[in-house]
Protein backbone atom coordinates (compact mmCIF):
# COMPACT_ATOMS: atom_id res chain seq x y z
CA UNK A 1 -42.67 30.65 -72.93
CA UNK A 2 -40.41 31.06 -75.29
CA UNK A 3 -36.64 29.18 -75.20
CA UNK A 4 -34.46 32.68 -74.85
CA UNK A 5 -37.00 33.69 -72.30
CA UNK A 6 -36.89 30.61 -70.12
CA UNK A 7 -34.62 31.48 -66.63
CA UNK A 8 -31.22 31.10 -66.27
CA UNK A 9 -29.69 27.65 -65.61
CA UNK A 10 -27.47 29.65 -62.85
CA UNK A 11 -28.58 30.93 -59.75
CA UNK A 12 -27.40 33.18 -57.41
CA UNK A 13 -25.12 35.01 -59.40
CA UNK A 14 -24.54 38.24 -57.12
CA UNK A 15 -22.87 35.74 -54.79
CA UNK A 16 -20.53 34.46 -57.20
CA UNK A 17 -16.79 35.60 -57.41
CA UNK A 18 -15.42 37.04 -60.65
CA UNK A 19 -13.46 33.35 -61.72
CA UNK A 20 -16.65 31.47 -61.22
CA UNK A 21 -18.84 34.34 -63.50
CA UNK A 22 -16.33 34.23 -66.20
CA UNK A 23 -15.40 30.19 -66.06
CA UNK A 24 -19.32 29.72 -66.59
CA UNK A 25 -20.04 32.55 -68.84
CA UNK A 26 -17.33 30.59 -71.25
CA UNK A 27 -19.46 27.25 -70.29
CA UNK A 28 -22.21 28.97 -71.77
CA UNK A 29 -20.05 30.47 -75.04
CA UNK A 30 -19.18 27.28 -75.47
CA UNK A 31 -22.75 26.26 -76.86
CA UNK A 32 -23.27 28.74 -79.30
CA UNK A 33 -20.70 26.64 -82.28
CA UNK A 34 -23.28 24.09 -81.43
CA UNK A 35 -26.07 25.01 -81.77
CA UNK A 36 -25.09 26.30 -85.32
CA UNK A 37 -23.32 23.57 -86.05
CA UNK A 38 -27.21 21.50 -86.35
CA UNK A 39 -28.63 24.67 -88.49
CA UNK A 40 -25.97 24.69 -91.08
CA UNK A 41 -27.99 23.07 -94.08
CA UNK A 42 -30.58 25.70 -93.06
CA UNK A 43 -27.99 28.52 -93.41
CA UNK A 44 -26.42 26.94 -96.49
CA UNK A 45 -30.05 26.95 -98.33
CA UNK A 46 -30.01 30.76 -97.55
CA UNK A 47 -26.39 31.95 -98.29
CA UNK A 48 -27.04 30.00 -101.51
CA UNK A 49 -30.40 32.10 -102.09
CA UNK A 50 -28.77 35.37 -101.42
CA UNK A 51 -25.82 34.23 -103.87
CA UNK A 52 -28.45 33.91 -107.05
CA UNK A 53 -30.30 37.16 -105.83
CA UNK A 54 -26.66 39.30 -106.00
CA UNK A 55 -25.31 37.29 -109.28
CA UNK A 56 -28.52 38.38 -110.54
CA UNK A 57 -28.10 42.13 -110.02
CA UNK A 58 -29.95 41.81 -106.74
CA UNK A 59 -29.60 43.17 -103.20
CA UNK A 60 -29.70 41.35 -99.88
CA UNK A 61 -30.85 43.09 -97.12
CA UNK A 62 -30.75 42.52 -92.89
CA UNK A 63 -33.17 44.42 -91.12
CA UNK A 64 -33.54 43.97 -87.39
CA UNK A 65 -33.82 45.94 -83.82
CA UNK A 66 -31.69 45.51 -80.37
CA UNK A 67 -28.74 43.69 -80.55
CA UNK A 68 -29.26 41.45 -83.59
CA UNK A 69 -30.18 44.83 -85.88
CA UNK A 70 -26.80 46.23 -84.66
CA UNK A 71 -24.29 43.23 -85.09
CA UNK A 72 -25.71 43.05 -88.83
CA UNK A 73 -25.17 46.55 -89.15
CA UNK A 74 -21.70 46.58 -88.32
CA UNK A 75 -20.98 43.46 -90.46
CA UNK A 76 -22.64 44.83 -93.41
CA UNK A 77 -21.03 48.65 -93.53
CA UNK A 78 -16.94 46.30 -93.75
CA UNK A 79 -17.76 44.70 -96.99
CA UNK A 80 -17.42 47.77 -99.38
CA UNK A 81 -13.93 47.87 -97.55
CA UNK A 82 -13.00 44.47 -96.86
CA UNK A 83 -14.34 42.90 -100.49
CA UNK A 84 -14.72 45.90 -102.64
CA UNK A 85 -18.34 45.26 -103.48
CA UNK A 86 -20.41 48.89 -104.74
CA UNK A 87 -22.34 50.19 -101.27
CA UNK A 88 -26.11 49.45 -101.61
CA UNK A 89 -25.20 45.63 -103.00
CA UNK A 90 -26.13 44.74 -99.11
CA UNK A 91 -27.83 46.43 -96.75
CA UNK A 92 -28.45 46.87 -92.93
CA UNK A 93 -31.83 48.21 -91.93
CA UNK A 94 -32.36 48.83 -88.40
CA UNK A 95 -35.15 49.82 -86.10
CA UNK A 96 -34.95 53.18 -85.52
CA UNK A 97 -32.45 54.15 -88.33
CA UNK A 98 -28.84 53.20 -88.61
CA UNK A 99 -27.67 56.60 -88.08
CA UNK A 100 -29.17 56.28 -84.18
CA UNK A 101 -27.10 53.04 -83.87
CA UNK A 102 -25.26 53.82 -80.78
CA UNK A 103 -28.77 55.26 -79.46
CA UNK A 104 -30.54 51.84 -79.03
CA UNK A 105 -34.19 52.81 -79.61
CA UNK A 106 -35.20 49.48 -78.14
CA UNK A 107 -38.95 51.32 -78.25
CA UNK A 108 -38.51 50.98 -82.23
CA UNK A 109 -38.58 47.32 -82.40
CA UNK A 110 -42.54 47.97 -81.80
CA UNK A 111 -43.30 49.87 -84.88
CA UNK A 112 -45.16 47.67 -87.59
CA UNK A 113 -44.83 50.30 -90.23
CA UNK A 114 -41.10 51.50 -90.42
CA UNK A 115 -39.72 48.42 -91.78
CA UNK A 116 -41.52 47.89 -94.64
CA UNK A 117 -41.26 51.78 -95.06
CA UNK A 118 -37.51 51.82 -95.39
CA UNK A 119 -37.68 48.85 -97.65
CA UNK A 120 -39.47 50.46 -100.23
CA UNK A 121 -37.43 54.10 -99.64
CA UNK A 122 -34.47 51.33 -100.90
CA UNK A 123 -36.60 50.44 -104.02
CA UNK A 124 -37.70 47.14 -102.81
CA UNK A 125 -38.21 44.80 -105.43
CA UNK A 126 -37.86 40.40 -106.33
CA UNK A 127 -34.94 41.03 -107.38
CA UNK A 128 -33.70 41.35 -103.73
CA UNK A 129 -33.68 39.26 -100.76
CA UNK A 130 -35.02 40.12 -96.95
CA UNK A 131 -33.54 39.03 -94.23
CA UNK A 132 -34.92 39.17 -90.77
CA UNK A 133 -33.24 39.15 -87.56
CA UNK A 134 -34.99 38.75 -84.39
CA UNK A 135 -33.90 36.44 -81.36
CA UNK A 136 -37.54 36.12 -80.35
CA UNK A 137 -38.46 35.74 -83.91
CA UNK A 138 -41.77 38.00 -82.76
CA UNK A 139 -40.15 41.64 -83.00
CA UNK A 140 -43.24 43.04 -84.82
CA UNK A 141 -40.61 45.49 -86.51
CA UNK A 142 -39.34 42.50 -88.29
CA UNK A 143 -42.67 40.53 -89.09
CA UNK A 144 -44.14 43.05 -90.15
CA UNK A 145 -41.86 43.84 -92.55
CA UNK A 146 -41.36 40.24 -93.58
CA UNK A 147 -45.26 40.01 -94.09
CA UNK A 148 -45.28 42.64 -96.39
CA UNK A 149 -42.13 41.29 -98.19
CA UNK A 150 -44.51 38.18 -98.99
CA UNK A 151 -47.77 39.83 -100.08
CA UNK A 152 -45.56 41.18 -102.94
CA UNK A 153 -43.45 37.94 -103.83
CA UNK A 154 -39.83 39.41 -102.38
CA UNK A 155 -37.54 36.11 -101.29
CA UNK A 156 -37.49 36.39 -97.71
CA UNK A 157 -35.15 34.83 -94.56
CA UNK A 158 -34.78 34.95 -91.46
CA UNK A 159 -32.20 33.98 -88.40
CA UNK A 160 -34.13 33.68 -85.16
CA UNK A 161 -33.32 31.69 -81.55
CA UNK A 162 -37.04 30.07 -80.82
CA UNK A 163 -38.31 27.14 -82.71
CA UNK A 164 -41.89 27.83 -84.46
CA UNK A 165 -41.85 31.61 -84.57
CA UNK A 166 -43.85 33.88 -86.05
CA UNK A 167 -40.76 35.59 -88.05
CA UNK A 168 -39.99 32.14 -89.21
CA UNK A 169 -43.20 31.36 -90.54
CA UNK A 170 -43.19 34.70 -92.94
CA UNK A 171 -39.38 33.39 -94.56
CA UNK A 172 -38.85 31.95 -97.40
CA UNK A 173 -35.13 30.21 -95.78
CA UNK A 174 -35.57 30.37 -92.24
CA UNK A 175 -32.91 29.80 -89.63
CA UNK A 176 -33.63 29.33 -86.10
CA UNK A 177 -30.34 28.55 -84.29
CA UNK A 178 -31.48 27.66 -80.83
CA UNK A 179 -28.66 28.27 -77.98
CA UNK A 180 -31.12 27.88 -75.04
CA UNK A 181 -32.16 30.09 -72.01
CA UNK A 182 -29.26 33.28 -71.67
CA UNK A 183 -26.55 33.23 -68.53
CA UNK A 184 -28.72 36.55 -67.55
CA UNK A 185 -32.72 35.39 -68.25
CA UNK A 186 -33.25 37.29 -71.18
CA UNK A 187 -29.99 39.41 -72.03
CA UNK A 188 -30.12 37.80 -75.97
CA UNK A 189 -27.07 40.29 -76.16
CA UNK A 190 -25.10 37.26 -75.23
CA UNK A 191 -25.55 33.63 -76.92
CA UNK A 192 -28.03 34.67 -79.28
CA UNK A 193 -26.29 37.84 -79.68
CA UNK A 194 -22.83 35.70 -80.23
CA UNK A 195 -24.47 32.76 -82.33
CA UNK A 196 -25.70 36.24 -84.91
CA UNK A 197 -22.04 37.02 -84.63
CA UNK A 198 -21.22 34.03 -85.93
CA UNK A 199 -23.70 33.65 -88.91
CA UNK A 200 -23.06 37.25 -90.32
CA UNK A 201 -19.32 35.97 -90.59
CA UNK A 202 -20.58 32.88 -91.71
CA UNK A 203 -22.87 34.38 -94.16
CA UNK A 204 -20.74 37.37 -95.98
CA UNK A 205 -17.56 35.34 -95.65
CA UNK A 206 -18.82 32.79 -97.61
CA UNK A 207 -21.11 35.07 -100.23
CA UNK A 208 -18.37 37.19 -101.03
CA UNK A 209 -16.12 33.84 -101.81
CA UNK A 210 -19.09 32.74 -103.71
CA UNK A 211 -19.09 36.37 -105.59
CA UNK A 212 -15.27 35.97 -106.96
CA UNK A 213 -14.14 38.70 -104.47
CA UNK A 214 -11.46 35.86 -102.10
CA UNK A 215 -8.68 34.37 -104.40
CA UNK A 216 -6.88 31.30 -102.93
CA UNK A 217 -7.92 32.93 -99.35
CA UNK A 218 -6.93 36.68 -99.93
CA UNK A 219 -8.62 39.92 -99.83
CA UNK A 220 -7.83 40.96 -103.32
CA UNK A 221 -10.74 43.32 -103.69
CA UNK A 222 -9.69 45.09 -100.38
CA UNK A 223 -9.81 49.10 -100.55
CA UNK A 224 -6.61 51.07 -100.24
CA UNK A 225 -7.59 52.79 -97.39
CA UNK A 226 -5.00 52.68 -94.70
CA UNK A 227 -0.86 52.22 -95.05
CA UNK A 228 -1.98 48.77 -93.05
CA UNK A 229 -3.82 47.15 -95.59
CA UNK A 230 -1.84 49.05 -98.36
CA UNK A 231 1.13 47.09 -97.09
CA UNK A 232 -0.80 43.64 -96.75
CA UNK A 233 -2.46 43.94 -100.25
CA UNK A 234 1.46 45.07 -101.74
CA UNK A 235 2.75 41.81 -99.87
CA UNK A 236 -0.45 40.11 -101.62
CA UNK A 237 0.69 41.48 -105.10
CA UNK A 238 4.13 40.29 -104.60
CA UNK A 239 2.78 36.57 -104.07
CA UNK A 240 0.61 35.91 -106.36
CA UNK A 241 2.35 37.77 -109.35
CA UNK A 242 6.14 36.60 -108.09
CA UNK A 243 7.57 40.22 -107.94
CA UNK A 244 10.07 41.10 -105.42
CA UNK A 245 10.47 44.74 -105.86
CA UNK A 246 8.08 46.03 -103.08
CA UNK A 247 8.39 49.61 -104.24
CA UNK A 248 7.12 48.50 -108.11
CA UNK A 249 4.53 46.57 -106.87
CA UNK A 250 2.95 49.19 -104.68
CA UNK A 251 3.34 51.55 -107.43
CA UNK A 252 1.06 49.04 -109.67
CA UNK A 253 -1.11 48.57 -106.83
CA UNK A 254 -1.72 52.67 -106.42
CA UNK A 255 -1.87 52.59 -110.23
CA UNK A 256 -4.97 50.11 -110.46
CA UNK A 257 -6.31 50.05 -107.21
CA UNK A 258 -6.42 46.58 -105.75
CA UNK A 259 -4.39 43.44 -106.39
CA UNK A 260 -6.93 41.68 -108.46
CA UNK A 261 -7.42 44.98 -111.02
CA UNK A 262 -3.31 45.31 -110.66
CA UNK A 263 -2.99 41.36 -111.34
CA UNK A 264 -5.46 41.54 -114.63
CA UNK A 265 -3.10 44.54 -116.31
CA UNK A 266 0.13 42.19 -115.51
CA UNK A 267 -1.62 39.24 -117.06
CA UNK A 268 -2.72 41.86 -119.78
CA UNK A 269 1.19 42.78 -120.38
């Protein structure tokens, strides 16, 4: 059976009162830092593989199903925002298609063929990198796709919650972060779900650092998109070029378009 399968370590549950649910719910949560704490050279290997695949006009890729597919999703579609990297650099594929993301199409996660057909509508190629995400690391979505990713030499990965999976066996960098049987037997929307969380952070946090997109530990690639980060990224200008006219430095910042392009003209001048 596998680990995230295995019954909960808490019984009883329906008779429990809302304190005790919570207090060992956070028990539980409590695990998951863990858990990845003992896979970390195994995620370093890969963050380091997807670094040389982007550096070397690459893409990186996530495709998943259920709750994994989505949280890598919704971690992927910030970074054009957050980092200013070019949309397409790295990509979320999910069972189903990412446009039915709030549709769950659990039944997806069964289709062999989709996967590797969306990688190659994206131009597959060795240049890239192919990561798989799968709790069970069996979703046949995933190995499927993986498998195919291997017959024709594309770097693969993988970030999966059972020791000795099938998924694992097909990557290239596999990670299997293993946080034990769920609070609800099963629900992988919870540790697993958290612990993938976690490593997406952990993973395009430290990529786009790698990249040259963080200086000192600011956003200075961030898009101009709301009065919010407008103000954050002028307050960002003003520190690291020692203005102290706000007004001048948003106008440079409109001007250029982000505090690094607005901090190259200044050095420039």
């Amino acid at each position: 059976m596998k680990i995230t399968e295995q019954p909960s370590n808490h019984n009883h549950l329906e008779k429990k009162s809302v304190e005790e649910i919570t207090a060992l719910i956070n028990q539980e949560d409590k695990t998951v830092p863990l858990a990845i704490e003992k896979a970390l050279p195994e995620i370093n290997g890969l963050i380091k593989a997807i670094v040389g695949k982007l550096k070397g006009e690459g893409r990186m890729f996530y495709i998943g199903a259920g709750s994994g597919g989505r949280l890598s999703v919704l971690d992927v579609i910030e970074l054009p925002t957050t980092y200013g990297i070019e949309k397409g650099k790295v990509v979320a594929l999910l069972a189903g298609g990412v446009e039915h993301l709030i549709e769950a199409l659990e039944e997806k996660e069964d289709d062999e063929r989709e996967g590797w057909e969306a990688l190659q509508h994206q131009n597959i190629s060795t240049k890239d990198i192919v990561i798989g995400i799968s709790a069970s690391g069996t979703t046949p979505y995933v190995l499927a796709a993986l498998k195919k990713c291997r017959e024709h030499n594309i770097t693969t990965g993988c970030i999966v919650s059972n020791p000795g999976s099938a998924i694992a066996a097909q990557a290239d960098f596999p990670v299997e972060v293993i946080t034990g049987p769920e609070f609800i037997t099963g629900s992988t929307r919870m540790k697993c779900g958290t612990a993938q969380k976690m490593i997406f952070d952990m993973i395009s946090t430290t990529v786009m650092i790698q990249m040259g997109r963080v200086a000192d530990n600011r956003m200075v690639h961030v898009k101009l998109i709301n009065n919010k980060i407008t103000d954050r990224a002028v307050h960002m200008l003003l520190d690291f070029a020692g203005l102290d006219d706000y007004e001048k430095a948003r106008a440079l910042l409109l001007k250029y378009g982000s505090v690094d392009a607005a901090l190259q003209q200044l050095k420039k001048s």
